[in-house]
N, C-alpha and C. Protein backbone atom coordinates (compact mmCIF):
# COMPACT_ATOMS: atom_id res chain seq x y z
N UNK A 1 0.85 -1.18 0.00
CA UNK A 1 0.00 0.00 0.00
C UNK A 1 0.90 1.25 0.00
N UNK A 2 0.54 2.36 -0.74
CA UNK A 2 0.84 3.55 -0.59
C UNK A 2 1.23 4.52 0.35
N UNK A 3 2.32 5.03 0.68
CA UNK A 3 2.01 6.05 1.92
C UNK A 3 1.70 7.39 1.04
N UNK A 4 0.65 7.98 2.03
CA UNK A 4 0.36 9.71 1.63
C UNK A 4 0.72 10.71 2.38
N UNK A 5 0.95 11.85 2.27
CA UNK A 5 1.08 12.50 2.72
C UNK A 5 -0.47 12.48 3.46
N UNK A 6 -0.07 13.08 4.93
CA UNK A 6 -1.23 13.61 5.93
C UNK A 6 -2.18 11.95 5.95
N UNK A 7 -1.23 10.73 6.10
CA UNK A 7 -2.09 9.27 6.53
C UNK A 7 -1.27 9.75 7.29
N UNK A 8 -2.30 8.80 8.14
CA UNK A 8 -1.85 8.18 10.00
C UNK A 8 -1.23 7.01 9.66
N UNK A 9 0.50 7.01 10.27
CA UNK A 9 1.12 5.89 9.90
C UNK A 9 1.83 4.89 10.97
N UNK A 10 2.05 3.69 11.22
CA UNK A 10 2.65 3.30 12.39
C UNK A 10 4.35 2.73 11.99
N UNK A 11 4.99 3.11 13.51
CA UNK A 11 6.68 2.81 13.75
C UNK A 11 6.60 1.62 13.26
N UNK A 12 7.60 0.73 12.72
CA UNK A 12 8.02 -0.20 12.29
C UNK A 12 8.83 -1.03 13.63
N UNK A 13 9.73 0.49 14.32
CA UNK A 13 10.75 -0.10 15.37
C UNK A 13 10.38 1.28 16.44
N UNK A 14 11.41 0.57 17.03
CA UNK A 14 11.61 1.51 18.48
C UNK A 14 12.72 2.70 18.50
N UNK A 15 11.95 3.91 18.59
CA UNK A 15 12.97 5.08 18.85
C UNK A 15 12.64 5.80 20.01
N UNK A 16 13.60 4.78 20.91
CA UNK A 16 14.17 5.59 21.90
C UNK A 16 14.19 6.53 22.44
N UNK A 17 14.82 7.78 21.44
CA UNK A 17 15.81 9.04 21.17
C UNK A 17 14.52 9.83 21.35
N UNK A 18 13.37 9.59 21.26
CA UNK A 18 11.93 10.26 21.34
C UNK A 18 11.35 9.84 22.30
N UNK A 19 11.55 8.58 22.89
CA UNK A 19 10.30 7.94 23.67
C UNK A 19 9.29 7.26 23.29
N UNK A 20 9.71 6.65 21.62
CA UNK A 20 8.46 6.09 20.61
C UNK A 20 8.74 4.75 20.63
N UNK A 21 7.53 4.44 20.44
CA UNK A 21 8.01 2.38 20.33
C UNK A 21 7.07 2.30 19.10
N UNK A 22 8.05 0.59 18.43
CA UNK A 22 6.89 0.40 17.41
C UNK A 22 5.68 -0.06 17.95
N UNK A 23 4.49 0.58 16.52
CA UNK A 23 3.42 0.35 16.56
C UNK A 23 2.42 1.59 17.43
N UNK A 24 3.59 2.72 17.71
CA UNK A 24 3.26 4.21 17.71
C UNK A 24 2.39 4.77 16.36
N UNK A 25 1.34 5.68 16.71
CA UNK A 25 0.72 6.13 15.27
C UNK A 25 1.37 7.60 15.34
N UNK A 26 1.45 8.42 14.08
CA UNK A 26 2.04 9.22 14.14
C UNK A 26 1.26 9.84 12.52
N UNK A 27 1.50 10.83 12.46
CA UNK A 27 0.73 11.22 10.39
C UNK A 27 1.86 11.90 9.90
N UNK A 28 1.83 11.55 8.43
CA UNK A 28 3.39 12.04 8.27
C UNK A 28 2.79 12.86 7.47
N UNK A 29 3.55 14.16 7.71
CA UNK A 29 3.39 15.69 7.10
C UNK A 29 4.26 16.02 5.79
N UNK A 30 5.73 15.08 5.15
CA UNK A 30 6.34 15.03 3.89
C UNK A 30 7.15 14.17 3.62
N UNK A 31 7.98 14.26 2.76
CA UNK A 31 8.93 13.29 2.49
C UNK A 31 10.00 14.59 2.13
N UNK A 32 10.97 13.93 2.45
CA UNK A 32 12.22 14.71 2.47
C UNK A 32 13.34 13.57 1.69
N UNK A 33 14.54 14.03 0.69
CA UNK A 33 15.09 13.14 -0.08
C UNK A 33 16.46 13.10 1.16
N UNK A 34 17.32 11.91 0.76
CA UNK A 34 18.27 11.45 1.28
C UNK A 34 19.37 12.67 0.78
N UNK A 35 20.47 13.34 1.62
CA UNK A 35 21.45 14.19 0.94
C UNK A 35 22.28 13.82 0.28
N UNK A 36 22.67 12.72 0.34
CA UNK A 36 23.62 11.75 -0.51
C UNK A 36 23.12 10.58 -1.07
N UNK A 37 21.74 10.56 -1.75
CA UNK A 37 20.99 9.70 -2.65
C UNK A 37 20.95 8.46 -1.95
N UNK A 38 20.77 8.65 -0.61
CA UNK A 38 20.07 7.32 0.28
C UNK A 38 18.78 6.94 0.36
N UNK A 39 18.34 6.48 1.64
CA UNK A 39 17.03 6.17 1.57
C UNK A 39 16.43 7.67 1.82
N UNK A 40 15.18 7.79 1.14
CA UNK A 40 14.71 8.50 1.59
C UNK A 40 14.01 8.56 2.70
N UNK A 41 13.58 9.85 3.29
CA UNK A 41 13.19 10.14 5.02
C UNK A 41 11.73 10.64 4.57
N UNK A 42 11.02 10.86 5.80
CA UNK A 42 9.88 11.12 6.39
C UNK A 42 9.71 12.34 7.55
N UNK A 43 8.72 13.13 7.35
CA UNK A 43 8.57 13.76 8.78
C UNK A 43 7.34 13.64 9.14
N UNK A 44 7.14 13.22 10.46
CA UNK A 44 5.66 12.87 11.51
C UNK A 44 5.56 13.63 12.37
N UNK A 45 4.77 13.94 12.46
CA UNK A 45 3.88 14.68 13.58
C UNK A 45 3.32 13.36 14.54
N UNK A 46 3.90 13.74 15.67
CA UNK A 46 3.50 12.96 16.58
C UNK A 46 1.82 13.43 17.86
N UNK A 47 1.07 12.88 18.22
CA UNK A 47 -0.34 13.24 18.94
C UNK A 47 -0.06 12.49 20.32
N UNK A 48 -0.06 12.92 21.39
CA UNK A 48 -1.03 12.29 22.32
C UNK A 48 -2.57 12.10 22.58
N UNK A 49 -2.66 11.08 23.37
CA UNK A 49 -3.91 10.67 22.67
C UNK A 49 -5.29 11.70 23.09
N UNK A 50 -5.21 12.73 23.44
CA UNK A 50 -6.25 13.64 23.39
C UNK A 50 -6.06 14.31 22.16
N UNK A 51 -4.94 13.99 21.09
CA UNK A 51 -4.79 15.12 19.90
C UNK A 51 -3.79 16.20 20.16
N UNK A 52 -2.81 16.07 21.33
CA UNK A 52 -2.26 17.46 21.36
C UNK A 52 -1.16 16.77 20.70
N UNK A 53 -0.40 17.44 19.46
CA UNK A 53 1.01 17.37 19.28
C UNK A 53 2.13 17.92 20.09
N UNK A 54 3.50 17.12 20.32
CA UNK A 54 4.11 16.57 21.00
C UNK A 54 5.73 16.52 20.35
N UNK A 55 5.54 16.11 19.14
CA UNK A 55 7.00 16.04 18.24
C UNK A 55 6.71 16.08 16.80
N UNK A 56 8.11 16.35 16.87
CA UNK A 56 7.53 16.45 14.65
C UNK A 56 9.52 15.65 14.72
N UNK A 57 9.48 14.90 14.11
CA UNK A 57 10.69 13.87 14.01
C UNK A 57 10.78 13.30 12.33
N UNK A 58 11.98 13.34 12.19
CA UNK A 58 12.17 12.97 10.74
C UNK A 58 12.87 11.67 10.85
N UNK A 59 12.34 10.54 10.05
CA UNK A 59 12.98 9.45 9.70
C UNK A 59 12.94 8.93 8.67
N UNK A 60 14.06 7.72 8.45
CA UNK A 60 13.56 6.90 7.10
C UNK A 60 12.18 6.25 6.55
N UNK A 61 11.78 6.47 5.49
CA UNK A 61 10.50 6.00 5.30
C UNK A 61 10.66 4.30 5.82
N UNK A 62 11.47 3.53 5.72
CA UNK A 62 11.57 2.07 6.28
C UNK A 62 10.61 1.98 7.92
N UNK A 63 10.62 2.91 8.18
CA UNK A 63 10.35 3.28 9.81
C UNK A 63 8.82 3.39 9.94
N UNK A 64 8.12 3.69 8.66
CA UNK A 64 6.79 3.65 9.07
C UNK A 64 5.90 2.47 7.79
N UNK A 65 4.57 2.30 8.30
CA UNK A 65 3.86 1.77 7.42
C UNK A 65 2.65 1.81 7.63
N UNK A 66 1.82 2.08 6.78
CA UNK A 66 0.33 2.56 6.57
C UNK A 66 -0.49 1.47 7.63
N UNK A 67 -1.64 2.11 8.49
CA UNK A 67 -2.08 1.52 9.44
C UNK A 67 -2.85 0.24 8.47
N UNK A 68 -3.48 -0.95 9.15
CA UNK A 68 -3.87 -1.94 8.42
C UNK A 68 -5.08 -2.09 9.17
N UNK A 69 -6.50 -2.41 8.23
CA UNK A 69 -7.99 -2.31 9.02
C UNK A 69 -8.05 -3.71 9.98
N UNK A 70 -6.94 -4.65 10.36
CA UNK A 70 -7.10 -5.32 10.91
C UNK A 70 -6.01 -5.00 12.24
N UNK A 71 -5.79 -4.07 12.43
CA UNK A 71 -4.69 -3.45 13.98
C UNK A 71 -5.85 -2.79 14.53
N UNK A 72 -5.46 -2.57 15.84
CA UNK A 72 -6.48 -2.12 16.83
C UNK A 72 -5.54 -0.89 17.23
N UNK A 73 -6.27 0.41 17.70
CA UNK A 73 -5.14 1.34 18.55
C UNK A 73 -5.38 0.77 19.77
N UNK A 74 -4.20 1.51 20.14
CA UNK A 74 -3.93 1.17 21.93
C UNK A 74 -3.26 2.39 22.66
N UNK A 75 -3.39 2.68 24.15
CA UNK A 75 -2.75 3.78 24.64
C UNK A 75 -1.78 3.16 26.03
N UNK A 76 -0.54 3.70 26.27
CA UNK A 76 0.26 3.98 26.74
C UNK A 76 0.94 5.10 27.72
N UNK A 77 1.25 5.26 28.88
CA UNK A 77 2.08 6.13 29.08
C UNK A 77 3.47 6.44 28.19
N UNK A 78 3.14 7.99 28.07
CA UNK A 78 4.41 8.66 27.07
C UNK A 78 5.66 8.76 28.35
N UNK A 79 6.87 7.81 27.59
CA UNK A 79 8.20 8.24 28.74
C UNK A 79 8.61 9.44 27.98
N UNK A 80 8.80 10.74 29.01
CA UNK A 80 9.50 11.86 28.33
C UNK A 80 11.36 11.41 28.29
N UNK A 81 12.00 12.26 27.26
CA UNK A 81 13.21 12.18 27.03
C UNK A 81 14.02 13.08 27.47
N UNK A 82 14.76 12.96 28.50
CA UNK A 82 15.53 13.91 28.84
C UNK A 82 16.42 14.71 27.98
């Protein structure tokens, strides 16, 4: 499946460096190219779950993938990052 700009997309893996684990939802706001013709990246806007945004983080597109009508959401305490 396709990613779009402005889908709700989920982590693949765990980043740490934020406080995100996979299977985090997040909507990605663009695509940004690699500077030296790598993979290309992503930037997400991250929500807690009342809707307030929280982070905007850029990664490799490998890192996310379009939600699937058979996943359920779920909520969590957010660990902040020092």
């Amino acid at each position: 499946m396709t990613i779009e700009l402005y889908q709700e997309v989920a982590l693949t893996r765990d980043l740490p460096e934020y406080g995100l684990r996979s299977g985090d939802v997040a909507v990605l706001v663009d695509f940004v190219p690699h500077p030296s013709s790598g993979e290309e990246g992503c930037v997400l806007e991250v929500f807690n779950a009342i809707g307030e945004s929280f982070a905007v983080i850029a990664v490799p597109i490998s890192v996310v993938e379009v939600l699937r009508p058979d996943e359920i959401l779920t909520v969590r305490p957010l660990v902040k990052v020092s």
